[in-house]
C-alpha atoms as a PDB file:
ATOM      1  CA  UNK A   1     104.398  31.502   0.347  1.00  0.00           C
ATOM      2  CA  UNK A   2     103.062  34.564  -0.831  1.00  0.00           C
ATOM      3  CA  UNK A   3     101.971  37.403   0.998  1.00  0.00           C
ATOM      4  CA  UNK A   4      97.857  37.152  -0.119  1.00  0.00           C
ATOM      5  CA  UNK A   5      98.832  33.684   1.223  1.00  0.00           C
ATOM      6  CA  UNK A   6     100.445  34.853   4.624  1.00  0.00           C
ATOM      7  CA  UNK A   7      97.575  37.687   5.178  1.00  0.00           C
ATOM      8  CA  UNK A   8      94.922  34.785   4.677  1.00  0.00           C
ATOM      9  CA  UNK A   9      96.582  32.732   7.216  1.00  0.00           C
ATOM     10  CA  UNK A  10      97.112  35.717   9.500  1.00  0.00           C
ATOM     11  CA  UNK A  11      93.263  36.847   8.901  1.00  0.00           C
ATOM     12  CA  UNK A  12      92.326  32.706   9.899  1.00  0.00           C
ATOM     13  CA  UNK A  13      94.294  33.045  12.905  1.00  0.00           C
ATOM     14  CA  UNK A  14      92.311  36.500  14.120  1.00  0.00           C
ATOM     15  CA  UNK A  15      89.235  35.498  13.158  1.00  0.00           C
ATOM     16  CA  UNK A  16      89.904  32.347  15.762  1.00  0.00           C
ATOM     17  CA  UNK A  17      90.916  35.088  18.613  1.00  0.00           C
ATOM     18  CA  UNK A  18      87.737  36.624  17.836  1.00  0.00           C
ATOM     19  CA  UNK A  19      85.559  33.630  18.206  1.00  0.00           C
ATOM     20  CA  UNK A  20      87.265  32.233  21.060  1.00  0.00           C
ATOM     21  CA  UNK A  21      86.142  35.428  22.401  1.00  0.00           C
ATOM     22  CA  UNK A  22      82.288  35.217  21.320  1.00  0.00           C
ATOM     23  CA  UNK A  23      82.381  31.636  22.718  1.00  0.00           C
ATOM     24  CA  UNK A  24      83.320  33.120  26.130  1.00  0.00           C
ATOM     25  CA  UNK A  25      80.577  35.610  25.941  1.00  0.00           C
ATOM     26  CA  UNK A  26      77.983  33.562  25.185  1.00  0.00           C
ATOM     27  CA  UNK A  27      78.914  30.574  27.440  1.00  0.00           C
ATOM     28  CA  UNK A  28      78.983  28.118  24.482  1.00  0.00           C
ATOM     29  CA  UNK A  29      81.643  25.747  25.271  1.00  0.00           C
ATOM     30  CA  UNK A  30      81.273  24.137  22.415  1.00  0.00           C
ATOM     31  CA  UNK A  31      82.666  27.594  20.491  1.00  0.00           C
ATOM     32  CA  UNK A  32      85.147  27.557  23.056  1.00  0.00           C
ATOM     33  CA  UNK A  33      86.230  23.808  22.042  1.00  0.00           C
ATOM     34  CA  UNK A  34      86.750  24.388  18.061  1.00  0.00           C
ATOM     35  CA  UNK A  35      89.376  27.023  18.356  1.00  0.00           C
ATOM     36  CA  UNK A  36      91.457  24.837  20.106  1.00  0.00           C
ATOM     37  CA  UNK A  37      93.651  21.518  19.284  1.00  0.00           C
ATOM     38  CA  UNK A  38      92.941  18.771  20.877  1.00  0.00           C
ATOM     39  CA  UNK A  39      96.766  18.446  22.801  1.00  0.00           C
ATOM     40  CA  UNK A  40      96.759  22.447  22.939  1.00  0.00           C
ATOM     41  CA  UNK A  41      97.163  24.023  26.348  1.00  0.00           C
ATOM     42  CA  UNK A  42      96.065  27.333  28.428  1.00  0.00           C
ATOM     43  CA  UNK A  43      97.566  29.364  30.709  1.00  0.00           C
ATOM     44  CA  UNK A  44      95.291  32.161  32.398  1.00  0.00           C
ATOM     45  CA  UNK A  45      96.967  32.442  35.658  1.00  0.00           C
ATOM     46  CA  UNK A  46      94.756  31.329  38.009  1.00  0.00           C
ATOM     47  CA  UNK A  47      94.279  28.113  35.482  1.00  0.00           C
ATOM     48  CA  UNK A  48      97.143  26.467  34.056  1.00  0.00           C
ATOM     49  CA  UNK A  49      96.519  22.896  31.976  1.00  0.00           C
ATOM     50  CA  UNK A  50      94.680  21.624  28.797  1.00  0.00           C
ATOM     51  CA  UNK A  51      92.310  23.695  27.032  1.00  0.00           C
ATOM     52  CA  UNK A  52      89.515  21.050  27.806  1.00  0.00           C
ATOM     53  CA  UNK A  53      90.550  21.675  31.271  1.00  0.00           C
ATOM     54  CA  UNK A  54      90.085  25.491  31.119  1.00  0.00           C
ATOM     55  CA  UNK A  55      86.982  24.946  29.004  1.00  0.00           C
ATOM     56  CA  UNK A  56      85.309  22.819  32.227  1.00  0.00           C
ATOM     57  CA  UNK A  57      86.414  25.265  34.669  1.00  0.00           C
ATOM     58  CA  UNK A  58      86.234  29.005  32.820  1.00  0.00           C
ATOM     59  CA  UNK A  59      81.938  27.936  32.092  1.00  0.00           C
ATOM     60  CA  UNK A  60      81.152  27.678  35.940  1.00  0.00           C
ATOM     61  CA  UNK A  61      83.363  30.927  36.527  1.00  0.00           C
ATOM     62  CA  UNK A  62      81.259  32.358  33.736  1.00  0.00           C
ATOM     63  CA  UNK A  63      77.978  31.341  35.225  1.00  0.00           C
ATOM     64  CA  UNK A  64      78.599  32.790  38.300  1.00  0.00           C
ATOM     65  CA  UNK A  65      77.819  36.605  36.337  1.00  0.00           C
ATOM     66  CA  UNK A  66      75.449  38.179  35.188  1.00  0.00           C
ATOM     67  CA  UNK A  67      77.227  38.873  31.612  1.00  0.00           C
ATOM     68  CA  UNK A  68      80.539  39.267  30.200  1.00  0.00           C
ATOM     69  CA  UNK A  69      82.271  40.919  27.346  1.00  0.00           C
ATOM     70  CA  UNK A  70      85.332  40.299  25.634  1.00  0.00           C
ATOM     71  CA  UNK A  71      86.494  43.427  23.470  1.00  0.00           C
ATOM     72  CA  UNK A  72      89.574  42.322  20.996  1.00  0.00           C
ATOM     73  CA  UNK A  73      92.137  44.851  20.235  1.00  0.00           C
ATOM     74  CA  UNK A  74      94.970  45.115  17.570  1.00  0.00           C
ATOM     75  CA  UNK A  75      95.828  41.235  16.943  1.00  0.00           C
ATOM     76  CA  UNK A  76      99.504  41.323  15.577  1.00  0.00           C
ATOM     77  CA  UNK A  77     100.151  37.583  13.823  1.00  0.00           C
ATOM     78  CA  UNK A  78     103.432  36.313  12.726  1.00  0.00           C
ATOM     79  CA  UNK A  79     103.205  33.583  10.195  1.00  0.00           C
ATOM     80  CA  UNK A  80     105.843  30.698   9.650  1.00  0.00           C
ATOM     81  CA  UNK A  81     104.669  27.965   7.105  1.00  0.00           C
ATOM     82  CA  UNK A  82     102.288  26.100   8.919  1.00  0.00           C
ATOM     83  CA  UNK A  83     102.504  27.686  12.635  1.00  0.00           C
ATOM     84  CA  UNK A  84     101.995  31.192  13.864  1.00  0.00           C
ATOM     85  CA  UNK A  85     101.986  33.277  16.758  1.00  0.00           C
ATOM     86  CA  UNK A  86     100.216  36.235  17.571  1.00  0.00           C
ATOM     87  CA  UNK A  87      99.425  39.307  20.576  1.00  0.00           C
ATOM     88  CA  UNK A  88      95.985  39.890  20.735  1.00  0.00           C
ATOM     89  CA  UNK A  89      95.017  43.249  23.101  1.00  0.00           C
ATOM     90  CA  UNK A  90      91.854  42.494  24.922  1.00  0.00           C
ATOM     91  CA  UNK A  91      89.553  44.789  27.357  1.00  0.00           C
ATOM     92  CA  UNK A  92      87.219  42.196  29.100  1.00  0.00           C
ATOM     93  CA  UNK A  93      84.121  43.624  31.197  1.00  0.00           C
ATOM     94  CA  UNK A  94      82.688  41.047  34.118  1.00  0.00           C
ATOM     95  CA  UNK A  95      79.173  42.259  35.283  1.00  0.00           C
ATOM     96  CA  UNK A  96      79.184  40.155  38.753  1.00  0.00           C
ATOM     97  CA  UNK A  97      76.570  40.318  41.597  1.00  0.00           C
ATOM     98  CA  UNK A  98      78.050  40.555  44.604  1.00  0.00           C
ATOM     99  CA  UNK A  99      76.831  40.876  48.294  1.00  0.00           C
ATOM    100  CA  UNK A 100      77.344  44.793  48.452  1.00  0.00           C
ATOM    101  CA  UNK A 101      75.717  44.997  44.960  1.00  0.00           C
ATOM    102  CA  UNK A 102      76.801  44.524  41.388  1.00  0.00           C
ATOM    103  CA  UNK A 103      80.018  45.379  40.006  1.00  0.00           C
ATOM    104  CA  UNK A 104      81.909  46.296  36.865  1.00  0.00           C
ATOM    105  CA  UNK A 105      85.191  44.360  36.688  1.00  0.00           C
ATOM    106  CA  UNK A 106      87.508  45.463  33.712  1.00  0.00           C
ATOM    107  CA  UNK A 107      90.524  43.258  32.874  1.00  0.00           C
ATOM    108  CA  UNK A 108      92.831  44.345  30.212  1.00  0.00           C
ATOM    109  CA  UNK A 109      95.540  42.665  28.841  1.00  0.00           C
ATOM    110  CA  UNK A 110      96.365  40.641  26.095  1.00  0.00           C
ATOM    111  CA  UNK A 111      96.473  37.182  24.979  1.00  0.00           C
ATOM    112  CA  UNK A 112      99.889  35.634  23.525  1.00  0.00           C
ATOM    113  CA  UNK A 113      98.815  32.429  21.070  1.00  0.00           C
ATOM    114  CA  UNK A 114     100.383  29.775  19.452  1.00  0.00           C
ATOM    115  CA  UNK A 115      98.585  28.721  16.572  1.00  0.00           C
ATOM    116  CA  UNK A 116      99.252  25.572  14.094  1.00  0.00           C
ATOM    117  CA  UNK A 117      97.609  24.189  11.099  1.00  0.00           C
ATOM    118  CA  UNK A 118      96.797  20.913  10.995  1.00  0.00           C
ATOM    119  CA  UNK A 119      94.323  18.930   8.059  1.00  0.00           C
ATOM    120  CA  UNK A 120      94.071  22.631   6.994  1.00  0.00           C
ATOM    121  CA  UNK A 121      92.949  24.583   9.841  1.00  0.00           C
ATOM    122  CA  UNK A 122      94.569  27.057  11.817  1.00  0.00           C
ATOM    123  CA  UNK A 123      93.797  26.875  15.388  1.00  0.00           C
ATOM    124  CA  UNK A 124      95.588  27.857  18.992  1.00  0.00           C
ATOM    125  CA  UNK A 125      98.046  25.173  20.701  1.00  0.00           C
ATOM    126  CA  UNK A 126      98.852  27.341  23.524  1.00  0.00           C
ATOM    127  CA  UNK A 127      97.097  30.524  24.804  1.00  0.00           C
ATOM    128  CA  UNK A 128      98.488  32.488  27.789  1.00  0.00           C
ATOM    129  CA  UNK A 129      97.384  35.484  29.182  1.00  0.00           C
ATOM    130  CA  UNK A 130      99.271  38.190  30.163  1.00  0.00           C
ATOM    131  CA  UNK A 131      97.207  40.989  32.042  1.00  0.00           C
ATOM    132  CA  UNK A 132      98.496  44.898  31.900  1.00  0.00           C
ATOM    133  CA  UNK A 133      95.314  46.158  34.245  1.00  0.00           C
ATOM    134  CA  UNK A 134      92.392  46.032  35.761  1.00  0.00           C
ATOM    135  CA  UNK A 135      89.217  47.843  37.576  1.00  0.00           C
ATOM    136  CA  UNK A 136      86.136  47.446  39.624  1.00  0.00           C
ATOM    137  CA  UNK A 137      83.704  49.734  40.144  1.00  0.00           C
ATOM    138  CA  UNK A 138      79.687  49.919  41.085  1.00  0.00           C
ATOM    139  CA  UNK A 139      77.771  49.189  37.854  1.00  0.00           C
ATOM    140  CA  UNK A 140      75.812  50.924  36.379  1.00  0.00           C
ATOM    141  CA  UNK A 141      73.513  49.289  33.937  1.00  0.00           C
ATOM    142  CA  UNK A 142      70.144  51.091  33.728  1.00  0.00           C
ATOM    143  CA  UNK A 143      68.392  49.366  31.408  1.00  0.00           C
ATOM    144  CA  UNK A 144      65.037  47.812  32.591  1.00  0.00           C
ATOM    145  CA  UNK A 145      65.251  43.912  30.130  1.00  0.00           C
ATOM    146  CA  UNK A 146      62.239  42.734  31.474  1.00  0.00           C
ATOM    147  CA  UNK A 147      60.391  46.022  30.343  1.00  0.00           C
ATOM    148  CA  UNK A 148      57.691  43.911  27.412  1.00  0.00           C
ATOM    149  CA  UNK A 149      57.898  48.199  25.830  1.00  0.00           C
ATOM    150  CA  UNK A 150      61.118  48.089  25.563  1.00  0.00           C
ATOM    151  CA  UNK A 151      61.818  47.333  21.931  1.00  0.00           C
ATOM    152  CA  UNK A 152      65.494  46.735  22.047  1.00  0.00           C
ATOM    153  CA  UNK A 153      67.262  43.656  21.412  1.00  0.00           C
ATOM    154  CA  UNK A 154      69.519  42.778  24.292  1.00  0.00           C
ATOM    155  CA  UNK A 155      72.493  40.150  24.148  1.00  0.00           C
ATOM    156  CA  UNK A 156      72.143  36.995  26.031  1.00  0.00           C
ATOM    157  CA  UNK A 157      73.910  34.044  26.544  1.00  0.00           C
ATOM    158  CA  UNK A 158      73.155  30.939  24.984  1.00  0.00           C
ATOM    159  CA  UNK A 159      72.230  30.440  20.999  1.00  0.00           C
ATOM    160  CA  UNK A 160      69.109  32.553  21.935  1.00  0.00           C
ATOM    161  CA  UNK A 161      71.422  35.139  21.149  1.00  0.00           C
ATOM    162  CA  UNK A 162      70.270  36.785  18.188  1.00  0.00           C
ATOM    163  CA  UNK A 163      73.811  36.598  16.833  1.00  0.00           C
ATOM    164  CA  UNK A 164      73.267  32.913  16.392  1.00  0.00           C
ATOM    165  CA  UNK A 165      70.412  33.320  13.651  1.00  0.00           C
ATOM    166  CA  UNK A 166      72.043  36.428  12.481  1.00  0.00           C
ATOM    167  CA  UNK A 167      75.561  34.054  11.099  1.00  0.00           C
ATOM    168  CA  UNK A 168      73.360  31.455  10.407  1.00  0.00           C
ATOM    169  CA  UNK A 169      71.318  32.944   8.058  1.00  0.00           C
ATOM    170  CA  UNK A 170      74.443  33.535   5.445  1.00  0.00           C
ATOM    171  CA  UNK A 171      75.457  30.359   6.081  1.00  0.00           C
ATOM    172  CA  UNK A 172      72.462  28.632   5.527  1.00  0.00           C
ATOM    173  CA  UNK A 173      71.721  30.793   2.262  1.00  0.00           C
ATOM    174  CA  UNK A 174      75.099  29.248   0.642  1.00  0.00           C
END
């Protein structure tokens, strides 16, 4: 294998950490499902089983705030033929209503994969999570979404996100 080879493989597996996040973000489970095997396996700490399992149970968690966003680091990838394993560095911001108000909670960590190639494409067989820190504080979010004057364009979750089109239109152009 050569090394244009290697960095394509190691760019495939990133690009998977990356959309796993986006998935998460926009509650599309369906997202969350194509970056895993079918056999592969998650370990989050509170959740520990099959990735279909984490997939039914992280999309209620999700729905319980009001927005959520998953911030990717440095992704480091080792390569060996067809399997790799990589240490992804995540920040990941929770904006939850709570009794008392909403809150900003800030998780950092990262995320230790095991990815294989099968019929071609690389995607995770076991993800576990290792968190380094965390935060909560009173948020802060001033920005009036409802405002019809307001002409900026806010993320959502759900393909009404404009990110959906936004992909979709290069992909549809090829």
């Amino acid at each position: 294998m050569n090394r244009f080879e290697i960095a394509a493989d190691k760019l495939e597996c990133a690009e998977v950490v990356g959309r796993l996040a986006r998935g998460i973000d926009r509650c599309d489970a369906e997202i969350v499902r194509e970056c895993f095997h079918p056999d592969a396996t998650d370990d989050h700490g509170l959740f520990k089983g099959s990735a279909e399992e984490f997939t039914e149970w992280v999309m209620p968690v999700l729905a319980t705030m009001k927005r959520t966003q998953h911030v990717i680091g440095q992704c480091l990838v080792e390569v060996s033929g067809d399997r790799a394993a990589s240490e992804s560095y995540f920040v990941a911001q929770h904006h939850i209503d709570t009794a008392d108000g909403e809150i900003l909670m800030i998780a950092a960590g990262r995320y230790l994969d095991r990815f294989e190639r099968r019929a071609g494409a690389w995607k995770i067989s076991h993800r576990h999570a290792v968190y380094d820190w965390n935060s909560t504080v009173p948020a802060t979010d001033g920005w009036d979404r409802d405002d019809p004057d307001n002409p900026s364009a806010y993320g959502v979750r759900g393909t009404e996100d404009a990110s959906y089109a936004h992909l979709a239109s290069v992909r549809d152009a090829r």
